[in-house]
C-alpha atoms as a PDB file:
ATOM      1  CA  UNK A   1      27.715 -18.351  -9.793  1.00  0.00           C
ATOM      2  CA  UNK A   2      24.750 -17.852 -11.939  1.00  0.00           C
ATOM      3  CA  UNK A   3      22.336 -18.629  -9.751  1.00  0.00           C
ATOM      4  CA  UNK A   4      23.390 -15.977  -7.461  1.00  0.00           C
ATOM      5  CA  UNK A   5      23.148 -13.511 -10.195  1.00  0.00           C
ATOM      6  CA  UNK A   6      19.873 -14.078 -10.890  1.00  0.00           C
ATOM      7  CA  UNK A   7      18.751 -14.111  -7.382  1.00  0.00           C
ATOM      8  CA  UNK A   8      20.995 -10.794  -7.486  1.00  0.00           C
ATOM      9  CA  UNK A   9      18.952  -9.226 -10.240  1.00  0.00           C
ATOM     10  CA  UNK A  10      15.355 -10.648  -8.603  1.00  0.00           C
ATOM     11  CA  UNK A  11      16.372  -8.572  -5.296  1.00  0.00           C
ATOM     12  CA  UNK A  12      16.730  -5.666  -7.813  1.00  0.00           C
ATOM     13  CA  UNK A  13      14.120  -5.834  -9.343  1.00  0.00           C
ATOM     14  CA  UNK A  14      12.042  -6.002  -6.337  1.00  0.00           C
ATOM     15  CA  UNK A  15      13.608  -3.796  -4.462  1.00  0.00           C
ATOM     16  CA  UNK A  16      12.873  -0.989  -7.459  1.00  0.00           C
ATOM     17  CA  UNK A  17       9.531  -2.034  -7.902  1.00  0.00           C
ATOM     18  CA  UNK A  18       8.452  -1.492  -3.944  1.00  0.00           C
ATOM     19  CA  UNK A  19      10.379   1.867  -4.462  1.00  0.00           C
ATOM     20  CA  UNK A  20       8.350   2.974  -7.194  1.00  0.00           C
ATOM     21  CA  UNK A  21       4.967   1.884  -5.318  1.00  0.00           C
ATOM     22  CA  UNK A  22       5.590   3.567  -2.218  1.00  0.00           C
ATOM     23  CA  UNK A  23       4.624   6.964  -4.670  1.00  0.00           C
ATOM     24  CA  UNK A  24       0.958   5.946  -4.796  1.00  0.00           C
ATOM     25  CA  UNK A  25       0.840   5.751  -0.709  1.00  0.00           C
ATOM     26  CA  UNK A  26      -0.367   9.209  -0.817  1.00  0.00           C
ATOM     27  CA  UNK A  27      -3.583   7.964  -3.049  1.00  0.00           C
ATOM     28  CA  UNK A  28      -4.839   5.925  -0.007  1.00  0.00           C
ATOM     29  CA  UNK A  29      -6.788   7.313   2.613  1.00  0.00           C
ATOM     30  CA  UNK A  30      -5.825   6.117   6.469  1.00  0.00           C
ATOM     31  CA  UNK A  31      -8.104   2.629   5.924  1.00  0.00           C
ATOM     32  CA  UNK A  32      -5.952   1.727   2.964  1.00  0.00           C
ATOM     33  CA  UNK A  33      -9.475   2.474   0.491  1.00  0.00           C
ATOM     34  CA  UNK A  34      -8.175   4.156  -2.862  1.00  0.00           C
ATOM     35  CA  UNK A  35      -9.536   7.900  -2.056  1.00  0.00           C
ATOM     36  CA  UNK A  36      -9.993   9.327  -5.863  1.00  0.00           C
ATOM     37  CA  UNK A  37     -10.314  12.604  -4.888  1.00  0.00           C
ATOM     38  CA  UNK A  38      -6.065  12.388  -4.596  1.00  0.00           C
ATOM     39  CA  UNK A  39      -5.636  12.131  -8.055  1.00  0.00           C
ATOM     40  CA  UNK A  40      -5.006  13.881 -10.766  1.00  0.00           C
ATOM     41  CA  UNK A  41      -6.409  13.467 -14.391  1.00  0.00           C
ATOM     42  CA  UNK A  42      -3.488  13.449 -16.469  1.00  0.00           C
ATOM     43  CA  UNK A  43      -3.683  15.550 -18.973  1.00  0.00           C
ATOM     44  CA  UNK A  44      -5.330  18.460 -17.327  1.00  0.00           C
ATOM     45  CA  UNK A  45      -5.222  21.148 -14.344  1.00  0.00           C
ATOM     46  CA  UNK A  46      -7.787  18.906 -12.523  1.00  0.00           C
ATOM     47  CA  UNK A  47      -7.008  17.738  -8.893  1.00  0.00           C
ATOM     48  CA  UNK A  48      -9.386  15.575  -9.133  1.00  0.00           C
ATOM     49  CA  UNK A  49     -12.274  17.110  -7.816  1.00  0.00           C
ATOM     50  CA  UNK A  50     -13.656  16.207 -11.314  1.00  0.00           C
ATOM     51  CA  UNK A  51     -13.227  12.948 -11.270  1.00  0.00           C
ATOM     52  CA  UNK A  52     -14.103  12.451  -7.465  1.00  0.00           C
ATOM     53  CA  UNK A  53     -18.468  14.326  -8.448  1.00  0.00           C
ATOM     54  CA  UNK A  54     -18.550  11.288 -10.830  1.00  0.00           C
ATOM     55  CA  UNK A  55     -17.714   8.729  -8.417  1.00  0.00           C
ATOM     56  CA  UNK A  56     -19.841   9.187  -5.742  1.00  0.00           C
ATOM     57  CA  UNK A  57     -22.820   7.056  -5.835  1.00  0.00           C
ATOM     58  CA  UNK A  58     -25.376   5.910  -2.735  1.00  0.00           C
ATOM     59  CA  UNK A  59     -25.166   2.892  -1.661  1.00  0.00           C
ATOM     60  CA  UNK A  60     -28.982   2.093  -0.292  1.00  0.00           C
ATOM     61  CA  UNK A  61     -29.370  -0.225   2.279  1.00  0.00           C
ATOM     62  CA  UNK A  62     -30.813  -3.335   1.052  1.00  0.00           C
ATOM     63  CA  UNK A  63     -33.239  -5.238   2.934  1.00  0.00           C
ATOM     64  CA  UNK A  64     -33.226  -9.392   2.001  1.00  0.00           C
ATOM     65  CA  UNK A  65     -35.766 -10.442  -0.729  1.00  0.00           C
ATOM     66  CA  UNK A  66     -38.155 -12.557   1.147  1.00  0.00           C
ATOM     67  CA  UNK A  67     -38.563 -15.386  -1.694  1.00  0.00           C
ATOM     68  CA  UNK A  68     -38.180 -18.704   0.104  1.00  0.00           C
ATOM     69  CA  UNK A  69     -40.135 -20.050   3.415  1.00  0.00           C
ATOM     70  CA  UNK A  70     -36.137 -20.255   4.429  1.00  0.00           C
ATOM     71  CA  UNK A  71     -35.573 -16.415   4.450  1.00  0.00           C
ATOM     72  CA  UNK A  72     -38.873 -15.664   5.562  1.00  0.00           C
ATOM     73  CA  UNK A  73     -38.425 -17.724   8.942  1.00  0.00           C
ATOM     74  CA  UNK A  74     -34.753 -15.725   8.938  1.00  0.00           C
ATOM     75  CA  UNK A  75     -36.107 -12.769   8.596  1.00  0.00           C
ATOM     76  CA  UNK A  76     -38.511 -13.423  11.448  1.00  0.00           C
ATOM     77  CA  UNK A  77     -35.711 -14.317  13.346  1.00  0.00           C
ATOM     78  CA  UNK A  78     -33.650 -11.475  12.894  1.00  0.00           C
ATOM     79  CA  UNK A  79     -36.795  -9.223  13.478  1.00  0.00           C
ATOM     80  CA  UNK A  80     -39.188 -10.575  16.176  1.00  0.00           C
ATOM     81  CA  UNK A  81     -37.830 -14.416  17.961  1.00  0.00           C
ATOM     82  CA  UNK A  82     -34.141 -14.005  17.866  1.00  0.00           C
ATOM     83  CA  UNK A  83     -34.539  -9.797  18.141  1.00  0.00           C
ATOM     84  CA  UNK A  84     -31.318  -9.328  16.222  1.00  0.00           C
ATOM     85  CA  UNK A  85     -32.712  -6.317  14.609  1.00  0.00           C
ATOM     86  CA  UNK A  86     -32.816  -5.019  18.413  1.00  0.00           C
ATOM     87  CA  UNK A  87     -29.171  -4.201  18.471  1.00  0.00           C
ATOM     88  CA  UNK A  88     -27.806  -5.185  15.088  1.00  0.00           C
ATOM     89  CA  UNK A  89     -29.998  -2.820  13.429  1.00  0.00           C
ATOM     90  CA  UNK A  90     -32.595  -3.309  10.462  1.00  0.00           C
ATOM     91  CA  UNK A  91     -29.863  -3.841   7.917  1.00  0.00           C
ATOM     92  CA  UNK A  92     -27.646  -5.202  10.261  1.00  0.00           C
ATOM     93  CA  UNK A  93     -25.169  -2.099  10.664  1.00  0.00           C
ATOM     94  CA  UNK A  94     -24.738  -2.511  13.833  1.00  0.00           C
ATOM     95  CA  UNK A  95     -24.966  -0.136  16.759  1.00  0.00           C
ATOM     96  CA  UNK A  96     -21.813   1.143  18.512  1.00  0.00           C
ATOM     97  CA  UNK A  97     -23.473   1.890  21.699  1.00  0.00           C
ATOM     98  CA  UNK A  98     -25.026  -1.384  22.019  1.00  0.00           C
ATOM     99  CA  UNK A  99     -21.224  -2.562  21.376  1.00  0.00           C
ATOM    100  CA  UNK A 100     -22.896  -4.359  18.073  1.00  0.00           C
ATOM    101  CA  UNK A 101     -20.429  -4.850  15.193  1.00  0.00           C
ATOM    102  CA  UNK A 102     -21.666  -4.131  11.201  1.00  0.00           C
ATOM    103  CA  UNK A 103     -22.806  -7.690  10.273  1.00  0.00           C
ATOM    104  CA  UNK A 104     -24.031  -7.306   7.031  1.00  0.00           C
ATOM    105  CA  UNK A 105     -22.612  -9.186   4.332  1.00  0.00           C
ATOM    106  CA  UNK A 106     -20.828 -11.353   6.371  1.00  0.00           C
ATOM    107  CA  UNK A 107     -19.877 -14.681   4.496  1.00  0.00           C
ATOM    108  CA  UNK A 108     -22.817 -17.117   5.602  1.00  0.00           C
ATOM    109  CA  UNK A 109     -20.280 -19.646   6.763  1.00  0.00           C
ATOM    110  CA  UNK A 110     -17.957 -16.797   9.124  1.00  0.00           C
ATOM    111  CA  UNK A 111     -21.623 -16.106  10.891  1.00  0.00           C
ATOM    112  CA  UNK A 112     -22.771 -19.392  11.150  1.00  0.00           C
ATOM    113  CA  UNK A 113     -19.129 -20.399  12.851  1.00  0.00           C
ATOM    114  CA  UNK A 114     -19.683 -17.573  15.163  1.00  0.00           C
ATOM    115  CA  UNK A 115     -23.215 -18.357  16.424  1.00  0.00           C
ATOM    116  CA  UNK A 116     -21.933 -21.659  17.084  1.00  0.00           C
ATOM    117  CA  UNK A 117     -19.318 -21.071  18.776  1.00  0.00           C
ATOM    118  CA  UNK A 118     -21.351 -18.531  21.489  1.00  0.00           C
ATOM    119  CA  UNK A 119     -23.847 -21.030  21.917  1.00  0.00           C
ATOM    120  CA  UNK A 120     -21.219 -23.986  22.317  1.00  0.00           C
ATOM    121  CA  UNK A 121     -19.524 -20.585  25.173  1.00  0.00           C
ATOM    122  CA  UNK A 122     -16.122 -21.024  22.542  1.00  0.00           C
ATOM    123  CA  UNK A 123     -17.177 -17.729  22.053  1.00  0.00           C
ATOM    124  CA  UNK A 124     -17.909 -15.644  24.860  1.00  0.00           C
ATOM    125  CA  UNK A 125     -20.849 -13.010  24.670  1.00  0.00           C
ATOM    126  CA  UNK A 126     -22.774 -12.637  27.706  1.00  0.00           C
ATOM    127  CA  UNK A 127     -25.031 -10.354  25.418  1.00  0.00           C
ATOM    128  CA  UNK A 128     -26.059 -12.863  22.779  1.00  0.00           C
ATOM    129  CA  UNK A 129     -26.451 -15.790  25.625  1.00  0.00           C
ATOM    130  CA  UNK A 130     -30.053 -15.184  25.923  1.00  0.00           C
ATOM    131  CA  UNK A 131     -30.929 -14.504  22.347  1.00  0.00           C
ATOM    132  CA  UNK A 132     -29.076 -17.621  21.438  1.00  0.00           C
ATOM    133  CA  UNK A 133     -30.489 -20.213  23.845  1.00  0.00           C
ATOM    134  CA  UNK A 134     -33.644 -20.896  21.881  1.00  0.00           C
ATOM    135  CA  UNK A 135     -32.531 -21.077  18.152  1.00  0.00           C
ATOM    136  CA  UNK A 136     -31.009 -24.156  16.827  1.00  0.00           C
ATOM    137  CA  UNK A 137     -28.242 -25.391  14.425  1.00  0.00           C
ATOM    138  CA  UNK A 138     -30.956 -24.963  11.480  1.00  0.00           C
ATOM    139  CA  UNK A 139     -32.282 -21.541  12.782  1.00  0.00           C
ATOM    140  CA  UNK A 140     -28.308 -20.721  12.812  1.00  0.00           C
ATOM    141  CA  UNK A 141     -27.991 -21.884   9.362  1.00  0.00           C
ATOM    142  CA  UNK A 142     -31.004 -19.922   7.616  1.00  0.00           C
ATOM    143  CA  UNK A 143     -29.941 -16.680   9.545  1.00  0.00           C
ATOM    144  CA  UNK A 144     -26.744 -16.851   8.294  1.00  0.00           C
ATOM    145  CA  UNK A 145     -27.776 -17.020   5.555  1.00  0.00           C
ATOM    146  CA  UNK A 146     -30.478 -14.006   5.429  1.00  0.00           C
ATOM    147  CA  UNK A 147     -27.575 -12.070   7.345  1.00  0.00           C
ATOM    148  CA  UNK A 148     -24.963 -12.385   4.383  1.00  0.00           C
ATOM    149  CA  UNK A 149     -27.919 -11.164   2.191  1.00  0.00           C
ATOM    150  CA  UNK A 150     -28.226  -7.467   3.887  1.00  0.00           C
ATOM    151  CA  UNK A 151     -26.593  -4.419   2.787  1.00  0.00           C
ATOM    152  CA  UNK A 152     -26.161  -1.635   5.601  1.00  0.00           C
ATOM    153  CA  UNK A 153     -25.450   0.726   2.776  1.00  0.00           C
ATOM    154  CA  UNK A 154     -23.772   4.173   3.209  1.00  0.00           C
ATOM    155  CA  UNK A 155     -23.723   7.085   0.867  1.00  0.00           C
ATOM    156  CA  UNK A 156     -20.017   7.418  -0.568  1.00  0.00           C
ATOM    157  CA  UNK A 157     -18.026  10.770   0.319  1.00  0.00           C
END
């Protein structure tokens, strides 16, 4: 009998707290980022306009720092042998047209999984088949890394 009352008074209790969280749903913007500009200062008129002009900062796009012989053979890889710069962009933003998805930032080991699996055809790309064919598991590894590195950067709204 007790047991079901406390499992009784957990479902409360969780059931109130999801009720009291679904308030702050109009805080989020439609990707589920916190958009400040929704709220309020408490305390004043503000509708947090305010608050919103001190937020915004630039993010700069952020090239790699080219401090080992490892990232300097990536970075010639991304720019000139492997040509990923070609349709993955300088900071690796990627290009819509080219159908090439933002990778910058990527965890080192999600990109070096997905370059192995094209080459191994797990993965199929017809577009990365010939940019592929002459890089190897190490050339895979030191990109990957260089590639987690970048920042695309985009100036906050």
């Amino acid at each position: 009998m007790e047991s079901r009352l406390v499992l009784f008074i957990i479902f409360i209790s969780l059931s109130i707290g999801a009720l009291s969280l679904g308030g702050y749903k109009k805080y989020f913007d439609n990707t589920r980022s916190l958009d400040i500009r929704k709220l309020a200062v408490k305390g004043t008129e503000s509708t947090g306009e305010a608050m919103a002009e001190a937020a915004v900062v630039e993010v700069l796009p952020q090239a790699v720092t080219l401090d080992t012989p490892e990232m300097i053979k990536a970075h010639e890889i991304y720019t000139v042998s492997g040509q990923c710069i070609k349709c993955h962009g300088e900071f690796g933003q990627g290009n819509p047209k080219e159908e090439a998805p933002l990778i910058a930032g990527q965890y080192d080991w999600y990109v070096l999984e997905q370059l192995n699996h094209m080459k191994a055809g797990r993965r199929n790309n017809e577009k990365m088949k010939p940019y592929l064919k002459n890089l190897d598991t190490k050339d895979f590894e030191i990109l990957a890394q260089y590639i987690s590195k970048l920042r695309a950067g985009k100036k906050a709204e």
